[in-house]
Each structure stands twice: as C-alpha cells, then as structure tokens.
PDB file of N, CA and C in Angstrom:
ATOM      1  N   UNK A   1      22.836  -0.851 -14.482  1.00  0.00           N
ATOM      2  CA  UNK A   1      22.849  -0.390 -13.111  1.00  0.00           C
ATOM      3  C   UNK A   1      22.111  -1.416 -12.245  1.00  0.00           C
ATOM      4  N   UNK A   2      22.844  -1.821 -11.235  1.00  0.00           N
ATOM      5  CA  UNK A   2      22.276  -2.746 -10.087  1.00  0.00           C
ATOM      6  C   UNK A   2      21.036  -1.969  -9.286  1.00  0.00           C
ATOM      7  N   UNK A   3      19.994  -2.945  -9.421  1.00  0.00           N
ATOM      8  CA  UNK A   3      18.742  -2.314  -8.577  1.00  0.00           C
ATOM      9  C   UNK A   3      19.476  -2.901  -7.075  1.00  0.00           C
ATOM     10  N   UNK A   4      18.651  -2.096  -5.924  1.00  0.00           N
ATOM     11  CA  UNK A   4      18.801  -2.273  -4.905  1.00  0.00           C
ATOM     12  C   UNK A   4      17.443  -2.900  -4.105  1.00  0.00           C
ATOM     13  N   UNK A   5      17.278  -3.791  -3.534  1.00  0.00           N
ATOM     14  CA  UNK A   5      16.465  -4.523  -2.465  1.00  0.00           C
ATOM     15  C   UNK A   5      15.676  -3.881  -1.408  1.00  0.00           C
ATOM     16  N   UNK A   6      14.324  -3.338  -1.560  1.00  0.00           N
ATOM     17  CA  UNK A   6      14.284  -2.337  -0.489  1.00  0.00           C
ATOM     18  C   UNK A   6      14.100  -2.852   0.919  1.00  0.00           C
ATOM     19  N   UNK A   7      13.945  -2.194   2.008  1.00  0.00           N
ATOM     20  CA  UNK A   7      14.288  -2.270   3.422  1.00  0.00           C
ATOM     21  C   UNK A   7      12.990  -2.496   3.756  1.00  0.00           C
ATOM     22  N   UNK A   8      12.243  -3.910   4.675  1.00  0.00           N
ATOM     23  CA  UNK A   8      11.016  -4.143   5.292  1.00  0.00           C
ATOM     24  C   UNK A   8      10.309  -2.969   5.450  1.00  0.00           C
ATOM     25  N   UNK A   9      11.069  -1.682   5.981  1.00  0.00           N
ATOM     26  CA  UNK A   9      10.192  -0.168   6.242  1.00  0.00           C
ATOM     27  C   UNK A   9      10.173   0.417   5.495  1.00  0.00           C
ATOM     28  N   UNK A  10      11.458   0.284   4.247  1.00  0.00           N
ATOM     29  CA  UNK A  10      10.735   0.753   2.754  1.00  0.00           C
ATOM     30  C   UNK A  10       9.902   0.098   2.406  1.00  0.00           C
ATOM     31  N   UNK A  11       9.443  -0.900   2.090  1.00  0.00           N
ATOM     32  CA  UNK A  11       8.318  -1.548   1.554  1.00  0.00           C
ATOM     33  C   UNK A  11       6.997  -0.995   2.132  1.00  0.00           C
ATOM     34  N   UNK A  12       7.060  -1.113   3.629  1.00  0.00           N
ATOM     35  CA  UNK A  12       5.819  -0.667   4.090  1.00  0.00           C
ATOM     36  C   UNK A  12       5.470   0.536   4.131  1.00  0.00           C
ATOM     37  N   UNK A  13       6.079   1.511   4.089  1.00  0.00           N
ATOM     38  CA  UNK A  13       6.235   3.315   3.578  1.00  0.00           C
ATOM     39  C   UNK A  13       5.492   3.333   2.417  1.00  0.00           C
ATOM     40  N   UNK A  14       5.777   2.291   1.628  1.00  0.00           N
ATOM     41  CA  UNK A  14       5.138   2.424   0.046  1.00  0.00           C
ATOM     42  C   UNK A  14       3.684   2.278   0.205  1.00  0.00           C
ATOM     43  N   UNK A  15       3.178   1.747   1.245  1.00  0.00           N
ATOM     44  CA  UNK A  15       1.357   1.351   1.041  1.00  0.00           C
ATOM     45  C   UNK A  15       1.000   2.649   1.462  1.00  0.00           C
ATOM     46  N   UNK A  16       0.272   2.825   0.582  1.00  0.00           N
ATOM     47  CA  UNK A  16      -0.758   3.805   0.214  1.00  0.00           C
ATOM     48  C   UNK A  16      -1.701   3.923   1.303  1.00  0.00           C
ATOM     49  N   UNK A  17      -2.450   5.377   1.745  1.00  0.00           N
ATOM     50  CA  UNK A  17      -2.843   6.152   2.516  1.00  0.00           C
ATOM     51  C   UNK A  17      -4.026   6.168   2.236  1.00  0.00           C
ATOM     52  N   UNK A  18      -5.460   6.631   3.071  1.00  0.00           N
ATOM     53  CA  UNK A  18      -6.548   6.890   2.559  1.00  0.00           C
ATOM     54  C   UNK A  18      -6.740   8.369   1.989  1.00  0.00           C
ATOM     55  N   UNK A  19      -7.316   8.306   0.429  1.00  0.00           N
ATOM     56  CA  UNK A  19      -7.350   9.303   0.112  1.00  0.00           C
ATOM     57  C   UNK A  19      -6.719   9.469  -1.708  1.00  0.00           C
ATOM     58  N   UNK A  20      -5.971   8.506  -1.716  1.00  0.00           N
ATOM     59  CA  UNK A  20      -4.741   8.014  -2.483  1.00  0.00           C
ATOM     60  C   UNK A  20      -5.862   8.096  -3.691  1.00  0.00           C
ATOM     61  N   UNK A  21      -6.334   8.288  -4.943  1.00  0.00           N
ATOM     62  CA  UNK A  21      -6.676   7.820  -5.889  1.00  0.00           C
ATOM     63  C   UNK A  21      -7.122   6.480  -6.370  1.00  0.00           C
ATOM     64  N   UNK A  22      -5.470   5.605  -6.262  1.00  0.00           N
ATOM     65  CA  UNK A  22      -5.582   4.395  -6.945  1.00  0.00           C
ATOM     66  C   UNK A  22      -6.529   3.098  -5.950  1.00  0.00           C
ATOM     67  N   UNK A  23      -6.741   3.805  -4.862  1.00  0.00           N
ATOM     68  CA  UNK A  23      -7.255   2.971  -3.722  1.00  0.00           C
ATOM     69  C   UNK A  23      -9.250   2.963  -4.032  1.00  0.00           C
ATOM     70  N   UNK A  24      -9.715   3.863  -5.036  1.00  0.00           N
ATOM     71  CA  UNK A  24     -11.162   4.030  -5.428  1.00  0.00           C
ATOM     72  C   UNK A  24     -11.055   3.746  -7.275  1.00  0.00           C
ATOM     73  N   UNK A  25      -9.974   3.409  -7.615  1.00  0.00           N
ATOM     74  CA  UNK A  25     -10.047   3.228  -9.161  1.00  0.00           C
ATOM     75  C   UNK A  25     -10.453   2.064  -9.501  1.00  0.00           C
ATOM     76  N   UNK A  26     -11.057   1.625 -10.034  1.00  0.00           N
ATOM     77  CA  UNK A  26     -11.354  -0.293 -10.972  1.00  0.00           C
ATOM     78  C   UNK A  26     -10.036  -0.307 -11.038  1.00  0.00           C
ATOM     79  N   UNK A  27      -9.735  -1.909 -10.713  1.00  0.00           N
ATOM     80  CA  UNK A  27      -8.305  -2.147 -10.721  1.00  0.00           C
ATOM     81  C   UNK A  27      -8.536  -3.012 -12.183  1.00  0.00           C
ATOM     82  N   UNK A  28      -7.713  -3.399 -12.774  1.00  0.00           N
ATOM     83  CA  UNK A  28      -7.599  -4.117 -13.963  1.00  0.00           C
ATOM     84  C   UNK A  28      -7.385  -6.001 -13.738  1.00  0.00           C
ATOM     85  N   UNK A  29      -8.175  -6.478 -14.394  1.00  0.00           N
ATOM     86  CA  UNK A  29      -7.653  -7.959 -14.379  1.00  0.00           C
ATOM     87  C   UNK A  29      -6.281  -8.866 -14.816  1.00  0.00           C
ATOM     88  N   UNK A  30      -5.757  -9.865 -14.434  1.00  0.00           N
ATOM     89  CA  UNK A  30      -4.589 -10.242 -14.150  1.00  0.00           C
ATOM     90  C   UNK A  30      -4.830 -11.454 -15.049  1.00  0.00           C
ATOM     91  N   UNK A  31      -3.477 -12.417 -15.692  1.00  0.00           N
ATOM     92  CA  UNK A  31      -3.786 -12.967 -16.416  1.00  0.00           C
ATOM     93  C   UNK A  31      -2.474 -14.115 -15.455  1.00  0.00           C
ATOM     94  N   UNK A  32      -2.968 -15.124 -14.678  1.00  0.00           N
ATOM     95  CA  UNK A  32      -2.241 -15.587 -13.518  1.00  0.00           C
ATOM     96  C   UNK A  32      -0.933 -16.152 -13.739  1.00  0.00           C
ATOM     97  N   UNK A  33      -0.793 -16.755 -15.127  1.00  0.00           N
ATOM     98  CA  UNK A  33       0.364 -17.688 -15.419  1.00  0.00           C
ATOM     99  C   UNK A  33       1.206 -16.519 -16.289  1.00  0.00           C
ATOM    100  N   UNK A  34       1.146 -15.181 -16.250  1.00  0.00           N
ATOM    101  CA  UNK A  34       2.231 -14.063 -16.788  1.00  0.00           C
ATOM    102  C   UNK A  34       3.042 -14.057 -16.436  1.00  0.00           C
ATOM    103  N   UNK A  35       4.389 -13.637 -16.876  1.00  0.00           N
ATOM    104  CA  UNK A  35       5.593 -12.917 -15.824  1.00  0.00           C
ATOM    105  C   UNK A  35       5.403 -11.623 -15.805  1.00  0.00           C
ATOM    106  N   UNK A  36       4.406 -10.960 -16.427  1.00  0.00           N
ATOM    107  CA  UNK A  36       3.960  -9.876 -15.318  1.00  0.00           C
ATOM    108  C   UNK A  36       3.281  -9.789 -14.391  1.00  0.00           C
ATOM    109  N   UNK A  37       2.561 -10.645 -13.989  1.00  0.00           N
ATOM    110  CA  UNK A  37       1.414 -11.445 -13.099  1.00  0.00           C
ATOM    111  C   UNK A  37       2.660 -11.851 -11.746  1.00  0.00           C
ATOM    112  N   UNK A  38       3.474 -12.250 -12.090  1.00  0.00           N
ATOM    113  CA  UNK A  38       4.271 -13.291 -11.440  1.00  0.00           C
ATOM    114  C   UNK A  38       5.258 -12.091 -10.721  1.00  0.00           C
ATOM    115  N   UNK A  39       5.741 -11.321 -11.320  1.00  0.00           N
ATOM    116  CA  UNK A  39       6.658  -9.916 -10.772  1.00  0.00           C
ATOM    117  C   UNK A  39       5.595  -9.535  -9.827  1.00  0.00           C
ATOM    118  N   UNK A  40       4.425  -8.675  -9.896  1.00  0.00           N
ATOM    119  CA  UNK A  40       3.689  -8.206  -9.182  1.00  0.00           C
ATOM    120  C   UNK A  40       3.106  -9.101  -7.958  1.00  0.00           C
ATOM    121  N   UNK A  41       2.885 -10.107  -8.382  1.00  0.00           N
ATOM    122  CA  UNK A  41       2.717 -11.111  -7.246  1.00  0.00           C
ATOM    123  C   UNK A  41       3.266 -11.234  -5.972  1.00  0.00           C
ATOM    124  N   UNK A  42       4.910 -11.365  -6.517  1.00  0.00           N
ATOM    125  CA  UNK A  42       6.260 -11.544  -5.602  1.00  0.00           C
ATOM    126  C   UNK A  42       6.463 -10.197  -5.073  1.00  0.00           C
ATOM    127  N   UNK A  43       6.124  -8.693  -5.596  1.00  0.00           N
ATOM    128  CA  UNK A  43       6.339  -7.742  -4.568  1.00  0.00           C
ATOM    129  C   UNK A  43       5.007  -7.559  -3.821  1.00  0.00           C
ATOM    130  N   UNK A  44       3.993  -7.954  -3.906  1.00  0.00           N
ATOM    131  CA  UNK A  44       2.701  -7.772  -3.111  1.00  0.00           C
ATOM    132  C   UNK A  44       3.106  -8.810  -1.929  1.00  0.00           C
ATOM    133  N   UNK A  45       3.284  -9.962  -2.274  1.00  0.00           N
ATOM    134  CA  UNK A  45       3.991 -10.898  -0.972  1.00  0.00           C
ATOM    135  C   UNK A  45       4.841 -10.583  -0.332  1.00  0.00           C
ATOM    136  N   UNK A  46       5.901  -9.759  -0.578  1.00  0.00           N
ATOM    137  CA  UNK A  46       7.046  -8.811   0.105  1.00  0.00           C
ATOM    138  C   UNK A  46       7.183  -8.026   0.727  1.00  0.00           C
ATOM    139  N   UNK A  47       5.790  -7.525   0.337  1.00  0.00           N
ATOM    140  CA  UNK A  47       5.277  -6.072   1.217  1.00  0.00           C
ATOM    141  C   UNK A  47       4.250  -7.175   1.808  1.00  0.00           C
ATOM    142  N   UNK A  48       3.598  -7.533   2.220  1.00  0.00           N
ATOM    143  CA  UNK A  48       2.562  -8.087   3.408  1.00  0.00           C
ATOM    144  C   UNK A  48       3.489  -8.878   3.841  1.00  0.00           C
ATOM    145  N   UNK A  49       4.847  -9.521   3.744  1.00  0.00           N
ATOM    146  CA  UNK A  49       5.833  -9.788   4.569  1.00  0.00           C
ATOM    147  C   UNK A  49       6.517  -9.337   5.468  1.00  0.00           C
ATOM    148  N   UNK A  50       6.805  -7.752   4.698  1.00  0.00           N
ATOM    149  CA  UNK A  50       7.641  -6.849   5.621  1.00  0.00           C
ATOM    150  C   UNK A  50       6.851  -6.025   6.482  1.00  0.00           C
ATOM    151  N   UNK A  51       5.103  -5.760   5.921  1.00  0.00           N
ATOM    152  CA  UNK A  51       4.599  -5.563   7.020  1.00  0.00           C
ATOM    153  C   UNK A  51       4.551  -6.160   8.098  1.00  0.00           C
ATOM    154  N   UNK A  52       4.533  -7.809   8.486  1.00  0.00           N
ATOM    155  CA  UNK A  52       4.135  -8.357   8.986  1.00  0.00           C
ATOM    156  C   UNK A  52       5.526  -8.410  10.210  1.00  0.00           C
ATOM    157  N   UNK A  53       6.075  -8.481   9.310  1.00  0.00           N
ATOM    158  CA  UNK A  53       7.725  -8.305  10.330  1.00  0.00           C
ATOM    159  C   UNK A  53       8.222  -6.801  11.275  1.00  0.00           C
ATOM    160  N   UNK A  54       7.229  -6.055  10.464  1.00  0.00           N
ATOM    161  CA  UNK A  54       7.464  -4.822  10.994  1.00  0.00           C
ATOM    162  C   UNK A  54       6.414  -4.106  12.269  1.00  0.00           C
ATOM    163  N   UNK A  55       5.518  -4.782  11.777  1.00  0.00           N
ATOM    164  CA  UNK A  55       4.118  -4.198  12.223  1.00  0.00           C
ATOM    165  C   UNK A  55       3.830  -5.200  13.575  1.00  0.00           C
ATOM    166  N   UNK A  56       4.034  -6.806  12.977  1.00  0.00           N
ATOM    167  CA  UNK A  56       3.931  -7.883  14.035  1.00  0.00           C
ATOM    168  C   UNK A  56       2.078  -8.523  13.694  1.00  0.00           C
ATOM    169  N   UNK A  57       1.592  -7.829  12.605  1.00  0.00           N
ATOM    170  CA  UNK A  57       0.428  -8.365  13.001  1.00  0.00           C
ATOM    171  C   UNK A  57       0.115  -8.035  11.019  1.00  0.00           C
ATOM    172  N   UNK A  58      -0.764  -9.013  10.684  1.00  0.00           N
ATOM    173  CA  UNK A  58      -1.526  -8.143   9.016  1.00  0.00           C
ATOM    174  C   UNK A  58      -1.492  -9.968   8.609  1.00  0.00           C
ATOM    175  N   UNK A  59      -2.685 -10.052   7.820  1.00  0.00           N
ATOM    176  CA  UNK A  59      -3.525 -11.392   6.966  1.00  0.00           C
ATOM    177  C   UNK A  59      -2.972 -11.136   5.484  1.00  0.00           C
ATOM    178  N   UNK A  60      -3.835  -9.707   5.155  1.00  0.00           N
ATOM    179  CA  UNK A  60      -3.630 -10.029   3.602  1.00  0.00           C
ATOM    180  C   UNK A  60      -3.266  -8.544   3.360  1.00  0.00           C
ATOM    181  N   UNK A  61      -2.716  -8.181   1.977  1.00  0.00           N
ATOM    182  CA  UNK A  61      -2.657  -6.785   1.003  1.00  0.00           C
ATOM    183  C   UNK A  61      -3.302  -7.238  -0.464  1.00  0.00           C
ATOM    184  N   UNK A  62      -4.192  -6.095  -0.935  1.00  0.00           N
ATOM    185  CA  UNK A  62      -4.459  -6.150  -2.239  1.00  0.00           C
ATOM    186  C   UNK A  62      -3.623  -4.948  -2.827  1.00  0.00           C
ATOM    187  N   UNK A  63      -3.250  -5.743  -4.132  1.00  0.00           N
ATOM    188  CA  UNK A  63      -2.462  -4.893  -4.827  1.00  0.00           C
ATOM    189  C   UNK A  63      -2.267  -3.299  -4.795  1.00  0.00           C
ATOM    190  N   UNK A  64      -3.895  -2.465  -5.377  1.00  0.00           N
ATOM    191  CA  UNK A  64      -3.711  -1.345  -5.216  1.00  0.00           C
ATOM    192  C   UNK A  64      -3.000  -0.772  -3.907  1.00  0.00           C
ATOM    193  N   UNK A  65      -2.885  -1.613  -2.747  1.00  0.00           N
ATOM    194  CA  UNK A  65      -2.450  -1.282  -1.565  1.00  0.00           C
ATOM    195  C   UNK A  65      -1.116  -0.216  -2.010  1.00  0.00           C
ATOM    196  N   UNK A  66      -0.504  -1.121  -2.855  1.00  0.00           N
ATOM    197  CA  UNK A  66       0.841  -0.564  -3.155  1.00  0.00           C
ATOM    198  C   UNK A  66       1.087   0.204  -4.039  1.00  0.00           C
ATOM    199  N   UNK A  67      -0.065   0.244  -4.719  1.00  0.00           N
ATOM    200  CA  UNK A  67       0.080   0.954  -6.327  1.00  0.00           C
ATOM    201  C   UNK A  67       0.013   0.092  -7.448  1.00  0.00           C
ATOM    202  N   UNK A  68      -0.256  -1.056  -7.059  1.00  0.00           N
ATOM    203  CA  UNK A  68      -0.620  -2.062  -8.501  1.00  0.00           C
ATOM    204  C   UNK A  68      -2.337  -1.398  -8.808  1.00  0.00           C
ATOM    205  N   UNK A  69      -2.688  -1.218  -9.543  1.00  0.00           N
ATOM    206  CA  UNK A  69      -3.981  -1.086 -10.062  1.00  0.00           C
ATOM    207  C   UNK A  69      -4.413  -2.412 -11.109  1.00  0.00           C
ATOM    208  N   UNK A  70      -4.237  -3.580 -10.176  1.00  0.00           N
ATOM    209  CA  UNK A  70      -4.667  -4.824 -10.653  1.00  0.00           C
ATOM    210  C   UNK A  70      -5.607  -5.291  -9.484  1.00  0.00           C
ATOM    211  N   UNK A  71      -5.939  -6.588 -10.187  1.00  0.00           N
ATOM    212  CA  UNK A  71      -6.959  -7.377  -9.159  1.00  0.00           C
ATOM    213  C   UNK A  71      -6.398  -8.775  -8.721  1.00  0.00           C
ATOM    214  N   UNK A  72      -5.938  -8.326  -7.170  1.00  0.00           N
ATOM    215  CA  UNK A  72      -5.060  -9.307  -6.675  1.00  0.00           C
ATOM    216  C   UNK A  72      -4.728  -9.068  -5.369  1.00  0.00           C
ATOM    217  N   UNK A  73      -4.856 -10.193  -4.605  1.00  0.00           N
ATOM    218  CA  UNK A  73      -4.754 -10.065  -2.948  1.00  0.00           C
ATOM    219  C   UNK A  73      -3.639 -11.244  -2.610  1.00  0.00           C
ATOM    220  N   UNK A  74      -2.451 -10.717  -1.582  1.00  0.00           N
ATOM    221  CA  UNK A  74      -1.925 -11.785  -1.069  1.00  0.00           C
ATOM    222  C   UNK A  74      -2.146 -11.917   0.258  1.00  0.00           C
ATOM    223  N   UNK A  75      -2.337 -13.611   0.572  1.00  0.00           N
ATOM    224  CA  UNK A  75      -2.873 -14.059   2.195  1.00  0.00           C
ATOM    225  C   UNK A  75      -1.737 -14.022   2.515  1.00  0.00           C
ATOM    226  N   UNK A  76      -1.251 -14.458   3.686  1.00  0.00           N
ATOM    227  CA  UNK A  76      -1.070 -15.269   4.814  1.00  0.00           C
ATOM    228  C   UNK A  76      -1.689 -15.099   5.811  1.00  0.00           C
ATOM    229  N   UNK A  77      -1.827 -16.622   6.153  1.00  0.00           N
ATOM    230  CA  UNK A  77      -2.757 -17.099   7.061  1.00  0.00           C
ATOM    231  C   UNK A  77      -2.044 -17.826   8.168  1.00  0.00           C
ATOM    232  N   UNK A  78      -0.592 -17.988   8.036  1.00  0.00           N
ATOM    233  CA  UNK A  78      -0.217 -18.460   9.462  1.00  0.00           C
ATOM    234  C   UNK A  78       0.878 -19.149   8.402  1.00  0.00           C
ATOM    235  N   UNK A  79       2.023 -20.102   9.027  1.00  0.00           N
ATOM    236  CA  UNK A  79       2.647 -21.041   8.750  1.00  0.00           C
ATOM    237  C   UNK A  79       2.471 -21.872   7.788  1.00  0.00           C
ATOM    238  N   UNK A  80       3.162 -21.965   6.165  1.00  0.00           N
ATOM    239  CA  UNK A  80       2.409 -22.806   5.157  1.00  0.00           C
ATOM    240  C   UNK A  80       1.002 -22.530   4.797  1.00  0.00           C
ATOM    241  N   UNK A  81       0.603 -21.490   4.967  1.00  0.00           N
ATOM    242  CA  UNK A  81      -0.644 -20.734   4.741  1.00  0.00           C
ATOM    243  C   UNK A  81      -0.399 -19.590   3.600  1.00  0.00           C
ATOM    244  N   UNK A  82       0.495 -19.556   2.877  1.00  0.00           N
ATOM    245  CA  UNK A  82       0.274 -18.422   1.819  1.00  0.00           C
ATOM    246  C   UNK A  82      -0.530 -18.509   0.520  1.00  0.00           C
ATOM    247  N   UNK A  83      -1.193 -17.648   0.273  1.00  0.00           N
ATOM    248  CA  UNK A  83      -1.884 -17.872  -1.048  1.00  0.00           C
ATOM    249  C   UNK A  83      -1.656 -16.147  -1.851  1.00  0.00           C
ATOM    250  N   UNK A  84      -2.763 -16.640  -3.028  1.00  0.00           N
ATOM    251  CA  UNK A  84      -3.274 -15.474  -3.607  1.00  0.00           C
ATOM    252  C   UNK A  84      -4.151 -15.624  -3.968  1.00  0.00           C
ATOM    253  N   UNK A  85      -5.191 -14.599  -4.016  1.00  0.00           N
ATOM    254  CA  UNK A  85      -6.396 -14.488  -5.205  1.00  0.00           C
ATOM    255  C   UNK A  85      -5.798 -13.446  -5.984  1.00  0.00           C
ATOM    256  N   UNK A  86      -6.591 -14.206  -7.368  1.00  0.00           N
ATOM    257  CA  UNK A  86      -6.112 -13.806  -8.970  1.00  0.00           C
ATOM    258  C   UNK A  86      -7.420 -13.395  -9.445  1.00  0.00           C
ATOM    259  N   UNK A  87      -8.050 -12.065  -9.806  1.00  0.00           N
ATOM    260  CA  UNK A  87      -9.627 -11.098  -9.977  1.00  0.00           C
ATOM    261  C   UNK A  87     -10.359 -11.614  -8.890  1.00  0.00           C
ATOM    262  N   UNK A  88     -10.402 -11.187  -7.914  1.00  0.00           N
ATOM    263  CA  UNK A  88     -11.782 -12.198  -6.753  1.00  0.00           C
ATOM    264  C   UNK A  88     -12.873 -10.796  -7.012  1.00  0.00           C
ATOM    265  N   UNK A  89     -13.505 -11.081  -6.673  1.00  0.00           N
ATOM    266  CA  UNK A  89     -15.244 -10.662  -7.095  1.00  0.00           C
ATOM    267  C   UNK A  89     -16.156 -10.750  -6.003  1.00  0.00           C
ATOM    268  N   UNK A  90     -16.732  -9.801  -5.353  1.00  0.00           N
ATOM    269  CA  UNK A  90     -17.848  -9.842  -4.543  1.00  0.00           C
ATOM    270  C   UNK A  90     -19.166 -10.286  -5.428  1.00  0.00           C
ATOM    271  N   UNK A  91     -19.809 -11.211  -5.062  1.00  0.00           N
ATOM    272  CA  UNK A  91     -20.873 -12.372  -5.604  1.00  0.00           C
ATOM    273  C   UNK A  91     -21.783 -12.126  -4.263  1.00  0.00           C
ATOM    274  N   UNK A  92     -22.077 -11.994  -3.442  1.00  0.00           N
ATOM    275  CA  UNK A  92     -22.728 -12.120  -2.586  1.00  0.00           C
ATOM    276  C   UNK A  92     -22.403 -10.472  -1.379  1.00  0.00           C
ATOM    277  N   UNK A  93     -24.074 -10.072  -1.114  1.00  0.00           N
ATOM    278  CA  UNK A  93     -23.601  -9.024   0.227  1.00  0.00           C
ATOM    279  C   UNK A  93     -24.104  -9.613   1.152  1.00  0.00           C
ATOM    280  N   UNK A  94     -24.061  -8.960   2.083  1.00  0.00           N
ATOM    281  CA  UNK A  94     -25.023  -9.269   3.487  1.00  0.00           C
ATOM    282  C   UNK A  94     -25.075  -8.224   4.664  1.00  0.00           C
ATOM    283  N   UNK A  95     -26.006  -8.325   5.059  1.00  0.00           N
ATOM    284  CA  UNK A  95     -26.265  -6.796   6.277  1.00  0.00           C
ATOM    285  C   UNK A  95     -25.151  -7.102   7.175  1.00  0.00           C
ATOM    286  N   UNK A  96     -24.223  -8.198   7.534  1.00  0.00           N
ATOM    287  CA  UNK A  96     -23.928  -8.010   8.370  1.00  0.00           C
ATOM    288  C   UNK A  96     -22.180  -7.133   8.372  1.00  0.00           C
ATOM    289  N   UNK A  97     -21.267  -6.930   8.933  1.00  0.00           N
ATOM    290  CA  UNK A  97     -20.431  -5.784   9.186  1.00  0.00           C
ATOM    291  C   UNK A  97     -19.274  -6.640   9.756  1.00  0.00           C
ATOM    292  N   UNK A  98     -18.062  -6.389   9.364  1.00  0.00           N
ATOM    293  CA  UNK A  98     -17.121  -6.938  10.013  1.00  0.00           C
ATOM    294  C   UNK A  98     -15.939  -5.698  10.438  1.00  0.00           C
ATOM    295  N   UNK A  99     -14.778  -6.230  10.864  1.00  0.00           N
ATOM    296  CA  UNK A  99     -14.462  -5.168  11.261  1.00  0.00           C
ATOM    297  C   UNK A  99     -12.766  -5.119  10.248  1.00  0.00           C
ATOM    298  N   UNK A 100     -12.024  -4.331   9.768  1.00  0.00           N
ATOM    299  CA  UNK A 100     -10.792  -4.783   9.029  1.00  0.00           C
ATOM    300  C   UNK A 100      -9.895  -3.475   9.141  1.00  0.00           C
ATOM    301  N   UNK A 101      -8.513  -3.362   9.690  1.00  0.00           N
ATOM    302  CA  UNK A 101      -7.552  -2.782   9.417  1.00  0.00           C
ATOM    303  C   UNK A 101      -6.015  -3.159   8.651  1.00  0.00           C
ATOM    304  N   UNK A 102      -5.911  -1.728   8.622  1.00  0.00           N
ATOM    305  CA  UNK A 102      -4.097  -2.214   7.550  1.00  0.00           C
ATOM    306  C   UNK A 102      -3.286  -1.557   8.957  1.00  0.00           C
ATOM    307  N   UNK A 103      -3.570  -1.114   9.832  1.00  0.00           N
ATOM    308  CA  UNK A 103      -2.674  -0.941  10.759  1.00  0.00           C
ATOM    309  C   UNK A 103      -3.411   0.387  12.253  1.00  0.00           C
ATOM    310  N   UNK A 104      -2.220   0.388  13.215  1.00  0.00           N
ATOM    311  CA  UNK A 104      -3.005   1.413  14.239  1.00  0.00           C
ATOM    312  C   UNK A 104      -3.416   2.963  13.374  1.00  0.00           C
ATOM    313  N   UNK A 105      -2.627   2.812  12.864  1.00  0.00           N
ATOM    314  CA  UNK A 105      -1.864   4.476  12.095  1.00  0.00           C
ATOM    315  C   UNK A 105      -2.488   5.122  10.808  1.00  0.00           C
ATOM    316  N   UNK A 106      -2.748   3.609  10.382  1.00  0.00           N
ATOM    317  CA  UNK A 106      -2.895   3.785   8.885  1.00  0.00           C
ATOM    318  C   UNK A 106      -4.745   3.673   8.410  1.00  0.00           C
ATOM    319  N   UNK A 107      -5.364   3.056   8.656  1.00  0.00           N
ATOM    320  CA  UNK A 107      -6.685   2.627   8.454  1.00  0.00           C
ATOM    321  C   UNK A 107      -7.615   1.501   9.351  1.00  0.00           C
ATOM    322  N   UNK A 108      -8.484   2.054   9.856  1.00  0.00           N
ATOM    323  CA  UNK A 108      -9.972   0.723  10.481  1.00  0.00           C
ATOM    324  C   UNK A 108     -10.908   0.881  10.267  1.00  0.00           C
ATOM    325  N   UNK A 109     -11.672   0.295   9.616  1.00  0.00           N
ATOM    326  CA  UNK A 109     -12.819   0.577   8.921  1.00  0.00           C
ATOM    327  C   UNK A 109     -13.830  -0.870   9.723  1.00  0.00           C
ATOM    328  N   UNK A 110     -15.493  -0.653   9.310  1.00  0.00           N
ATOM    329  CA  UNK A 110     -15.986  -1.338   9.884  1.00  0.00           C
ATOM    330  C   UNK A 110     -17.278  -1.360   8.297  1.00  0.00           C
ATOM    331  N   UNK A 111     -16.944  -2.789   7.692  1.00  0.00           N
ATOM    332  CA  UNK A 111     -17.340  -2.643   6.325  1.00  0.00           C
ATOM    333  C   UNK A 111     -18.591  -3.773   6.303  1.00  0.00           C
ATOM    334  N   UNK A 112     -19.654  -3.396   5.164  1.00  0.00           N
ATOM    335  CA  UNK A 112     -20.409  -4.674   5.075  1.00  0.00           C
ATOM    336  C   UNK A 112     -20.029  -5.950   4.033  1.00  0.00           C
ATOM    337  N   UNK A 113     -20.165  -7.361   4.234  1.00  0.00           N
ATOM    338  CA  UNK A 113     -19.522  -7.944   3.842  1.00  0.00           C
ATOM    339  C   UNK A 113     -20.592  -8.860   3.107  1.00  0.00           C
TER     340      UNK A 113
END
C-alpha cells in the first residue's frame, strides 16, 4: 500500500500541545549516522518546514515536539542555514530569562537559560 505525503497543515496539526506527556518524558539518545536517526531527522525538518510555510515565522523543533521521544532539534536559521543537534545537553544555567514560542496559539513561555 502506497503511503501518502502529508499536507504542510497536517504536519503542523501533529505538534504536540502543552500538557502532552511525551513533552516532560527523558527523551532517548540518537545514534547520528542511523537510518533510523536519518528517517526521524527528515520528518522533524518537514514539520519545522511546514510550520514555517504555514505559520510564516519558527527557528527550530525538537523532536518530542512531534512525538519522537529522542534527543534532537532541527534549526533553521535563515537561507543555507539548516542544521541539527544530535543529544544537546544543558552544561551551563544562568539567572538570566529569555523569551521562546512554538506559535500565537500554541505556546510562550519565558524560560531560564
């Protein structure tokens, strides 16, 4: 059976809500050069794509966003600006507070960093 391609607003329907479970669980570590690493990768970039097309505005998604319960964030940062982090790790806090949303609708939080 042929899978089907989902729609920029299906994709973004799929990110997860506050409240969600998988959004407070330890996510699991990633092993970068996998092709399971590599599948999950390419739909985390797809969805912070189609947000971005949809929404008009968004930097990055970490996995659990979507329901991956891995450890993994995809950027974009502008034009030839795409990346990923593969387990990133808070190493350092600081008193000071920044400010970060996933959308008007969806979440704004004002976190220490």
């Amino acid at each position: 059976m042929a899978s089907t391609i989902p729609s920029a607003r299906e994709l973004v329907a799929r990110i997860r809500r506050v409240g969600d479970p998988i959004l407070s669980s330890v996510s699991a570590s990633v092993v970068p050069t996998s092709p399971k690493t590599a599948a999950q990768r390419a739909e985390l970039h797809a969805t912070l794509a189609a947000f971005r097309s949809v929404m008009g505005f968004g930097r990055a998604i970490a996995a659990p966003q979507i329901g991956l319960p891995v450890r993994m964030i995809a950027l974009n940062l502008g034009p030839g600006k795409v990346y990923t982090m593969h387990n990133p790790a808070l190493i350092n806090y600081s008193a000071e507070t920044i400010t970060m949303c996933v959308g008007p609708s969806i979440l704004s939080v004002r976190a220490r960093r």
